[in-house]
PDB file of N, CA and C in Angstrom:
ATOM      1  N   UNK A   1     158.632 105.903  92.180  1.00  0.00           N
ATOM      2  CA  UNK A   1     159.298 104.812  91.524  1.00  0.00           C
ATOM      3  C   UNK A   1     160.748 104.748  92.013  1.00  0.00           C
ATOM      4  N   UNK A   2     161.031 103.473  92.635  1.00  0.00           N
ATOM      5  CA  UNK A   2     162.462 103.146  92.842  1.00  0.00           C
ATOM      6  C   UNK A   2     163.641 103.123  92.001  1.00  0.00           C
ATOM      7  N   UNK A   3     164.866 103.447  91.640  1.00  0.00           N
ATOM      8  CA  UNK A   3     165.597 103.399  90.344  1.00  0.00           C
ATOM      9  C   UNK A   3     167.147 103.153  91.337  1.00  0.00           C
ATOM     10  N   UNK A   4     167.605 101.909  90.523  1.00  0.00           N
ATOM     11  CA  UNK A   4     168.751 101.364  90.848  1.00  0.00           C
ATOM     12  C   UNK A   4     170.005 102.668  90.824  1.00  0.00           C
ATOM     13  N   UNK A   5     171.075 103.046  91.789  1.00  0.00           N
ATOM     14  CA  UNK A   5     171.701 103.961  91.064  1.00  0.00           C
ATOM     15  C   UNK A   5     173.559 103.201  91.586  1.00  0.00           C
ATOM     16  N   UNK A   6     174.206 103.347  90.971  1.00  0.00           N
ATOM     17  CA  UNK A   6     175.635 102.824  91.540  1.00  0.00           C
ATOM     18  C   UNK A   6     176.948 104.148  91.339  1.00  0.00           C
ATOM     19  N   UNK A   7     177.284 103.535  92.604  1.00  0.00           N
ATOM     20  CA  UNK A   7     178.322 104.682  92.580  1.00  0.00           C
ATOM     21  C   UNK A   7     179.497 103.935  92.906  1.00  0.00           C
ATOM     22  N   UNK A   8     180.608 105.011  92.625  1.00  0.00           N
ATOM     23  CA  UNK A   8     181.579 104.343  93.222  1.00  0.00           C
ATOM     24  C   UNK A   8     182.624 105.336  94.516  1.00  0.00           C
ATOM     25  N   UNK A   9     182.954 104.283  95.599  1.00  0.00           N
ATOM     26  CA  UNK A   9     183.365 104.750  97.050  1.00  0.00           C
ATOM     27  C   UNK A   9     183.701 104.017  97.629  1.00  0.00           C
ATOM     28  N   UNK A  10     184.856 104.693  97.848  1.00  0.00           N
ATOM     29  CA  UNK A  10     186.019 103.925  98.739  1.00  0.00           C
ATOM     30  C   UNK A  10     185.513 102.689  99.707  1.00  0.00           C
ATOM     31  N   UNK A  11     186.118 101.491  99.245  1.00  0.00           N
ATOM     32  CA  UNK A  11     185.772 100.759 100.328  1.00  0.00           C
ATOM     33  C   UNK A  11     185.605 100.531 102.047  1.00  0.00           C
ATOM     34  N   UNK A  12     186.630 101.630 102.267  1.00  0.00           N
ATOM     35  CA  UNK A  12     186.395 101.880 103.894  1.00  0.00           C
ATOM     36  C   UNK A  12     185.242 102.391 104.536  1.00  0.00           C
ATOM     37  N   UNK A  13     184.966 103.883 103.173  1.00  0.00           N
ATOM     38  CA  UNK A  13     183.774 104.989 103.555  1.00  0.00           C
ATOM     39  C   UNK A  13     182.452 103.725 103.576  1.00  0.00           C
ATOM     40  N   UNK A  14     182.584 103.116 102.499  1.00  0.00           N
ATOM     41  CA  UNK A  14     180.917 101.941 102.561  1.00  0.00           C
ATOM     42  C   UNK A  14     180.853 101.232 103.960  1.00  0.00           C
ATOM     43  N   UNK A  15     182.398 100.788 104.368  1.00  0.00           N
ATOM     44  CA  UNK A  15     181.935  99.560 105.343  1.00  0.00           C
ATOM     45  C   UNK A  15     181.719 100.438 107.078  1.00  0.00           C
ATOM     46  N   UNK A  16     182.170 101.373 106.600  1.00  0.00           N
ATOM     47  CA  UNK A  16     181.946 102.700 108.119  1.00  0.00           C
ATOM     48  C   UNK A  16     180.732 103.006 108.093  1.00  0.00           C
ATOM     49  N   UNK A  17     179.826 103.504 106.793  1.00  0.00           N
ATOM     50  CA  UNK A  17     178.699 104.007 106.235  1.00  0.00           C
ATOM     51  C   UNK A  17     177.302 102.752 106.791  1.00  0.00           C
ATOM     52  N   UNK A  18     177.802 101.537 106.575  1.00  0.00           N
ATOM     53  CA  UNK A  18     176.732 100.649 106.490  1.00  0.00           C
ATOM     54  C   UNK A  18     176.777 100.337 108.150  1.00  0.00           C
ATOM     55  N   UNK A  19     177.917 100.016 108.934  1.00  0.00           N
ATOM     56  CA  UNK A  19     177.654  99.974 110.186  1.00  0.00           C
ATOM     57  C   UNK A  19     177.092 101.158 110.222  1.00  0.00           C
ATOM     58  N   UNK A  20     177.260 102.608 110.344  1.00  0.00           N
ATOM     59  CA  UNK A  20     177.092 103.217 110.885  1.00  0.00           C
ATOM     60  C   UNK A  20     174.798 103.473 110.395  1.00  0.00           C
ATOM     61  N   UNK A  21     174.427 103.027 109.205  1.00  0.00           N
ATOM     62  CA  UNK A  21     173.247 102.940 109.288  1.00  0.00           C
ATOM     63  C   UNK A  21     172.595 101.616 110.116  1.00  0.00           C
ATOM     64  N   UNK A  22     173.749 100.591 110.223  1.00  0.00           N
ATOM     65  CA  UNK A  22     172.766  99.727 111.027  1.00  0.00           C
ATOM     66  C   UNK A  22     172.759  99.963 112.625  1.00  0.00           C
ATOM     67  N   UNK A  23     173.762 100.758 113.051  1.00  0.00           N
ATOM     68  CA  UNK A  23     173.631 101.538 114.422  1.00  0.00           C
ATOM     69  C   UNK A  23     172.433 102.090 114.450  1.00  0.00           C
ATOM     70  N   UNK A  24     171.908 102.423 113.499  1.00  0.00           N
ATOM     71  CA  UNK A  24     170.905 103.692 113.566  1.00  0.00           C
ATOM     72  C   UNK A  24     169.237 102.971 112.786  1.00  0.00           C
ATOM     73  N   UNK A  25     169.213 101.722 112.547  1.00  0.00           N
ATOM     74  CA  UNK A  25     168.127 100.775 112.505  1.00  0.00           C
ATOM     75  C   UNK A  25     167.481 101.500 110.926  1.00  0.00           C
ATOM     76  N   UNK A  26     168.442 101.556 110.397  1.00  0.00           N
ATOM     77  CA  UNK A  26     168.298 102.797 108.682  1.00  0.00           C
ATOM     78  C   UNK A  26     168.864 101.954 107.732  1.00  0.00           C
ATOM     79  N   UNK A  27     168.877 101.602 106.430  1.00  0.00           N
ATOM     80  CA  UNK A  27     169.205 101.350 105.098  1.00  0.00           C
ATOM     81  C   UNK A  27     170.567 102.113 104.869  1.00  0.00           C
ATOM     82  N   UNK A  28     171.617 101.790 104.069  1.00  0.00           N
ATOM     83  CA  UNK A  28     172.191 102.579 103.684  1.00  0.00           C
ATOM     84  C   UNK A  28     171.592 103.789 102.613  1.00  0.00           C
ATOM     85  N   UNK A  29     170.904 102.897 101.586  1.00  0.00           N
ATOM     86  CA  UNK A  29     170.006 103.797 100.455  1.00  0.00           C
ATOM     87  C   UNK A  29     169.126 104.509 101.389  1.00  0.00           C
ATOM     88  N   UNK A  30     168.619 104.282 102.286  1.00  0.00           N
ATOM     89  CA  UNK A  30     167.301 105.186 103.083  1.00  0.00           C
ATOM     90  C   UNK A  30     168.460 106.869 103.121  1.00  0.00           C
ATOM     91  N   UNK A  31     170.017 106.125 103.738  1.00  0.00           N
ATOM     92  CA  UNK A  31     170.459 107.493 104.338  1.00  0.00           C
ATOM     93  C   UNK A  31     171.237 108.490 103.600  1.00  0.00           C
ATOM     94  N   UNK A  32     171.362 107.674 101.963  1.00  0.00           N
ATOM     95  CA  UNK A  32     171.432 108.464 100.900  1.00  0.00           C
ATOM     96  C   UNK A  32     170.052 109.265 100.624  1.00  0.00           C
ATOM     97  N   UNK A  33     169.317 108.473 100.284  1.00  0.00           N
ATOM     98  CA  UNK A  33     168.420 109.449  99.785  1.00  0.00           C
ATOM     99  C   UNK A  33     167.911 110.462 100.493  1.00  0.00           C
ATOM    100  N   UNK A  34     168.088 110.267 101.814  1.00  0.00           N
ATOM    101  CA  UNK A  34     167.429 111.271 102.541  1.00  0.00           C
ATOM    102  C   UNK A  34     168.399 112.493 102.794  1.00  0.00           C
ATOM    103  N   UNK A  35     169.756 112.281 102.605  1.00  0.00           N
ATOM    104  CA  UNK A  35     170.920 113.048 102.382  1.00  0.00           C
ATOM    105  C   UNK A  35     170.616 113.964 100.931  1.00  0.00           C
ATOM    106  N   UNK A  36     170.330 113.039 100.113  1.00  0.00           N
ATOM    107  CA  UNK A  36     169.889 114.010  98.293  1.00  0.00           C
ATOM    108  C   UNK A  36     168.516 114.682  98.556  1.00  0.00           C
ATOM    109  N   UNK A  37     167.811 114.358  99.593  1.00  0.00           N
ATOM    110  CA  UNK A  37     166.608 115.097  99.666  1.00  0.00           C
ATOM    111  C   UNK A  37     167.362 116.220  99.832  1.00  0.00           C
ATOM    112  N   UNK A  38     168.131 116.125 100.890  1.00  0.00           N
ATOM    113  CA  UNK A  38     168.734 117.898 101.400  1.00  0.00           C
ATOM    114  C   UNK A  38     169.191 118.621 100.777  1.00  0.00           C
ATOM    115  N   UNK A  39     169.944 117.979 100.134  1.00  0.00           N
ATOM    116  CA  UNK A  39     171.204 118.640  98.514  1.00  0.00           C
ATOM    117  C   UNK A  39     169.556 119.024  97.742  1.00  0.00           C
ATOM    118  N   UNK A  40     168.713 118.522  97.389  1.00  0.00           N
ATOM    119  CA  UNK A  40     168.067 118.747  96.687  1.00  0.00           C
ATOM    120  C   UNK A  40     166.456 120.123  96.689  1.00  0.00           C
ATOM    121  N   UNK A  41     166.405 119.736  98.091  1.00  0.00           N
ATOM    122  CA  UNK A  41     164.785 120.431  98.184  1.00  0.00           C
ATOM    123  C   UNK A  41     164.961 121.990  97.549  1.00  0.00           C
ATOM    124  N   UNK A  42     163.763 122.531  97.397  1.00  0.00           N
ATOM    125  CA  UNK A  42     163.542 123.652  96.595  1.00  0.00           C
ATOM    126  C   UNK A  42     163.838 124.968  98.104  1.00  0.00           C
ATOM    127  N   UNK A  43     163.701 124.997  99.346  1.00  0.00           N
ATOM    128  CA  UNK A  43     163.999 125.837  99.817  1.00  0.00           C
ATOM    129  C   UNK A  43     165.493 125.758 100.319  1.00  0.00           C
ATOM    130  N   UNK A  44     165.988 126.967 100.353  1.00  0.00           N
ATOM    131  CA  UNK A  44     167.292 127.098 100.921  1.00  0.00           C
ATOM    132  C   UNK A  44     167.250 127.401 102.836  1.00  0.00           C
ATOM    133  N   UNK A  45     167.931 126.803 103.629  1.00  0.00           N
ATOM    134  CA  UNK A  45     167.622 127.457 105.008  1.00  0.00           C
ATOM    135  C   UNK A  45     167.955 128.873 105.036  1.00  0.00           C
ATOM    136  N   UNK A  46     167.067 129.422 106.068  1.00  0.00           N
ATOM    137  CA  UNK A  46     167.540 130.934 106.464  1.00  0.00           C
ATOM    138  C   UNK A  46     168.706 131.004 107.068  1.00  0.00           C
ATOM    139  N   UNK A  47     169.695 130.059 107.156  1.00  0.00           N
ATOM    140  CA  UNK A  47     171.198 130.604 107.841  1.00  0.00           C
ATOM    141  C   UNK A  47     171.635 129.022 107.483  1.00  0.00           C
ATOM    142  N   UNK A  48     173.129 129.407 107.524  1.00  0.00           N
ATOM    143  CA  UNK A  48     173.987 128.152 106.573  1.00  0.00           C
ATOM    144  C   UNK A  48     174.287 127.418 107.882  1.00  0.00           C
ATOM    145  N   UNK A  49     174.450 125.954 107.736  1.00  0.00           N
ATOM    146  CA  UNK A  49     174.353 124.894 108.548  1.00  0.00           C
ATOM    147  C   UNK A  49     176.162 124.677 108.408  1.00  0.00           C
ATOM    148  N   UNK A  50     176.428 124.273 109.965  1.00  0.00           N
ATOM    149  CA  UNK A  50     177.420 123.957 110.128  1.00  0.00           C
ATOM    150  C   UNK A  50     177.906 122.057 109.162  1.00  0.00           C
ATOM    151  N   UNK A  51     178.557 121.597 108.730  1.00  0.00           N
ATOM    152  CA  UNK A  51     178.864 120.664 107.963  1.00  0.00           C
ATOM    153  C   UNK A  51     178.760 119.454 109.041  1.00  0.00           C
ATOM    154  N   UNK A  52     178.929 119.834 110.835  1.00  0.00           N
ATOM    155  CA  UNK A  52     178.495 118.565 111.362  1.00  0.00           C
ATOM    156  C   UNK A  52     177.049 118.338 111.639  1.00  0.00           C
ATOM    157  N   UNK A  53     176.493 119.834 111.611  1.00  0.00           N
ATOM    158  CA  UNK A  53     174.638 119.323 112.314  1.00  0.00           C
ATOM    159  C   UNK A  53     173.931 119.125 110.651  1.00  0.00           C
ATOM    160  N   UNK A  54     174.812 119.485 109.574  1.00  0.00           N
ATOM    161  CA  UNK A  54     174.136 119.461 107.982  1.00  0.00           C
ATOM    162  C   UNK A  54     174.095 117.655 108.263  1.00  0.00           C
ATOM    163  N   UNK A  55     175.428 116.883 109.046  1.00  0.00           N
ATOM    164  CA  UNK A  55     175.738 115.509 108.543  1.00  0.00           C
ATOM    165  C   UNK A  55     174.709 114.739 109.290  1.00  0.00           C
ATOM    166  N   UNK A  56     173.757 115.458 110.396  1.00  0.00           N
ATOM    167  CA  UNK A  56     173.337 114.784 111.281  1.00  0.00           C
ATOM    168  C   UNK A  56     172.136 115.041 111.454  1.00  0.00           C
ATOM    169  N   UNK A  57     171.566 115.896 109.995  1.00  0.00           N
ATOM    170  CA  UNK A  57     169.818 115.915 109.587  1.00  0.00           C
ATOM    171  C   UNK A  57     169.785 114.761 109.157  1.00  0.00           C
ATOM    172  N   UNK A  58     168.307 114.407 109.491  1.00  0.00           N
ATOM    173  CA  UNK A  58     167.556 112.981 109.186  1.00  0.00           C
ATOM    174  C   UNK A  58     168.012 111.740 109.724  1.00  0.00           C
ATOM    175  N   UNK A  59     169.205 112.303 110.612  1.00  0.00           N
ATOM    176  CA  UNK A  59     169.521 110.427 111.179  1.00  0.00           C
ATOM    177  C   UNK A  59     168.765 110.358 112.487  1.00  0.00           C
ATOM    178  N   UNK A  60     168.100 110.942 113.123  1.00  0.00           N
ATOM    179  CA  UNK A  60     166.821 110.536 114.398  1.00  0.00           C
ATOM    180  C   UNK A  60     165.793 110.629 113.813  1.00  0.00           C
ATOM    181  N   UNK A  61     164.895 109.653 114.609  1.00  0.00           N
ATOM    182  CA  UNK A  61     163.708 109.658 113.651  1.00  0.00           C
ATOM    183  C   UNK A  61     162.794 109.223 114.948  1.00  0.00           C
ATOM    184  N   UNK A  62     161.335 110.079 114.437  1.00  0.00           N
ATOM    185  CA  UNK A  62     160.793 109.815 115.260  1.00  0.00           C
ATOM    186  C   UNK A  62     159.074 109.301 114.666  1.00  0.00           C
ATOM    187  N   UNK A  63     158.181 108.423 115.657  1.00  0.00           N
ATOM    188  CA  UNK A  63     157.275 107.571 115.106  1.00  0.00           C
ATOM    189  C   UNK A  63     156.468 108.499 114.915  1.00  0.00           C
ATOM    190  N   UNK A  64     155.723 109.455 113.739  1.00  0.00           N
ATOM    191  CA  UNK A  64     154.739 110.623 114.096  1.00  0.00           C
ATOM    192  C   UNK A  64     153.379 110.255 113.267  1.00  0.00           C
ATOM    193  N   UNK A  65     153.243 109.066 112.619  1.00  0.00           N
ATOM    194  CA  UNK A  65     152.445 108.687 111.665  1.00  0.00           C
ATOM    195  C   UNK A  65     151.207 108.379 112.458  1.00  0.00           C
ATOM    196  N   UNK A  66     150.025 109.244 111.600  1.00  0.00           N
ATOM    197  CA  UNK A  66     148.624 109.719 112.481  1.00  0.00           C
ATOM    198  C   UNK A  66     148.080 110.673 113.870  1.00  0.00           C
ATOM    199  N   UNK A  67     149.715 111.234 113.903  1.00  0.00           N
ATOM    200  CA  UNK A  67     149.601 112.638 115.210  1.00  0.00           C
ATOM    201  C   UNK A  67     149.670 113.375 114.528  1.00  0.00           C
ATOM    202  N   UNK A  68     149.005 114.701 115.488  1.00  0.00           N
ATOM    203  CA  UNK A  68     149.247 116.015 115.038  1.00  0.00           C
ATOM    204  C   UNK A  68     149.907 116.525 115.891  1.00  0.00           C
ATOM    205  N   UNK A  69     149.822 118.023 115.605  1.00  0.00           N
ATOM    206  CA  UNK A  69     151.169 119.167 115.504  1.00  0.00           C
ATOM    207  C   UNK A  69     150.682 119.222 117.163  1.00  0.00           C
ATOM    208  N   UNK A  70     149.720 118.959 117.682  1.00  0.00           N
ATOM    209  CA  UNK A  70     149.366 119.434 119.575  1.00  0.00           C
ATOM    210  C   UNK A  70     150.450 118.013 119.852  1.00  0.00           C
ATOM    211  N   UNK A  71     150.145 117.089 119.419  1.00  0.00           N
ATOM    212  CA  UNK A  71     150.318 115.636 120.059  1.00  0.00           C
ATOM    213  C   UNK A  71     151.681 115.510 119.812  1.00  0.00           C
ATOM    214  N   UNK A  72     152.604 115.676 118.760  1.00  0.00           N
ATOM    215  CA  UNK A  72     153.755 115.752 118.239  1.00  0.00           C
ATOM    216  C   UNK A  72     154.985 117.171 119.427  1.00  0.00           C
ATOM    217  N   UNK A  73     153.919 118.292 119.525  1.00  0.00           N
ATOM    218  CA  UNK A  73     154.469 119.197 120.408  1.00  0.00           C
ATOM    219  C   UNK A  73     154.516 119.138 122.211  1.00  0.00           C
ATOM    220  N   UNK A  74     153.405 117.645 122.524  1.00  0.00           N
ATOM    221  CA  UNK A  74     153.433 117.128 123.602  1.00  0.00           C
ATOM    222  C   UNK A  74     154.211 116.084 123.977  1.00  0.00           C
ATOM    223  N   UNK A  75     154.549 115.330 123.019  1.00  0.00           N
ATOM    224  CA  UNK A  75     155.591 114.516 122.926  1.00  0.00           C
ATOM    225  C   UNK A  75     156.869 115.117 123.023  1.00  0.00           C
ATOM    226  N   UNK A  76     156.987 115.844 122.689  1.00  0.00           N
ATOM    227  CA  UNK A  76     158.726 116.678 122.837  1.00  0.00           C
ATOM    228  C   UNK A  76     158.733 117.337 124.165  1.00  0.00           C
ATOM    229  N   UNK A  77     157.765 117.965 124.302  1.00  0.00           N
ATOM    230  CA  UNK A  77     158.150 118.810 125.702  1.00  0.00           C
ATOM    231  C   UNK A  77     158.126 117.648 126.914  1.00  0.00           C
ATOM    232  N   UNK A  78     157.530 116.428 126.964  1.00  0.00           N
ATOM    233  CA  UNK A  78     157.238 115.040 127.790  1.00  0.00           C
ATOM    234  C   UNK A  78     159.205 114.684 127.800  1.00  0.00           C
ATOM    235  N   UNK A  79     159.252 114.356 126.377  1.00  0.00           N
ATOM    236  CA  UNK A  79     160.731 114.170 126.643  1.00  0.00           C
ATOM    237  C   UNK A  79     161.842 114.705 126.893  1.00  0.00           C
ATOM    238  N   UNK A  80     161.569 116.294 126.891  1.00  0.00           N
ATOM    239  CA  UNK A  80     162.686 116.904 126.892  1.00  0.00           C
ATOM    240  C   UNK A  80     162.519 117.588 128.321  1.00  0.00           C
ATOM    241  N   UNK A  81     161.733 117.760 129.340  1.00  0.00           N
ATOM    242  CA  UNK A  81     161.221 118.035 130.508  1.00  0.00           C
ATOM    243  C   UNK A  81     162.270 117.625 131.420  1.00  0.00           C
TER     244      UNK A  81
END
């Protein structure tokens, strides 16, 4: 279930924030929530994340819907080759 939430933030941080999700073909709400996923999930990482690669989970994204873990692990080594 979706739930309206409002905050309040500096007008500069929003208008930097919203270009910077439409650079990235993302919602602003998509890149909150996926930001509170992190603050939120039940495991902690095994070693503490630097505050720029913490800022820069979940903003690539990749199409994986109906692959698996062979096809997903062939795809990376294809691109990163």
């Amino acid at each position: 279930m979706q739930t309206k939430l409002t905050l309040s933030i500096d007008n500069d941080i929003i208008e930097q924030a919203k270009e910077y999700a439409r650079s990235q073909h993302r919602s602003l709400s998509g890149m909150v929530e996926g930001y509170l996923k992190l603050v939120v999930r039940k495991e902690s990482p095994t070693e503490e994340l630097s505050p720029i690669v913490a800022s820069l989970m979940g903003v690539a994204t990749m199409d994986v819907k109906g692959k698996g873990r062979d096809e997903i692990a062939a795809y990376l080594e294809e691109k990163h080759a």
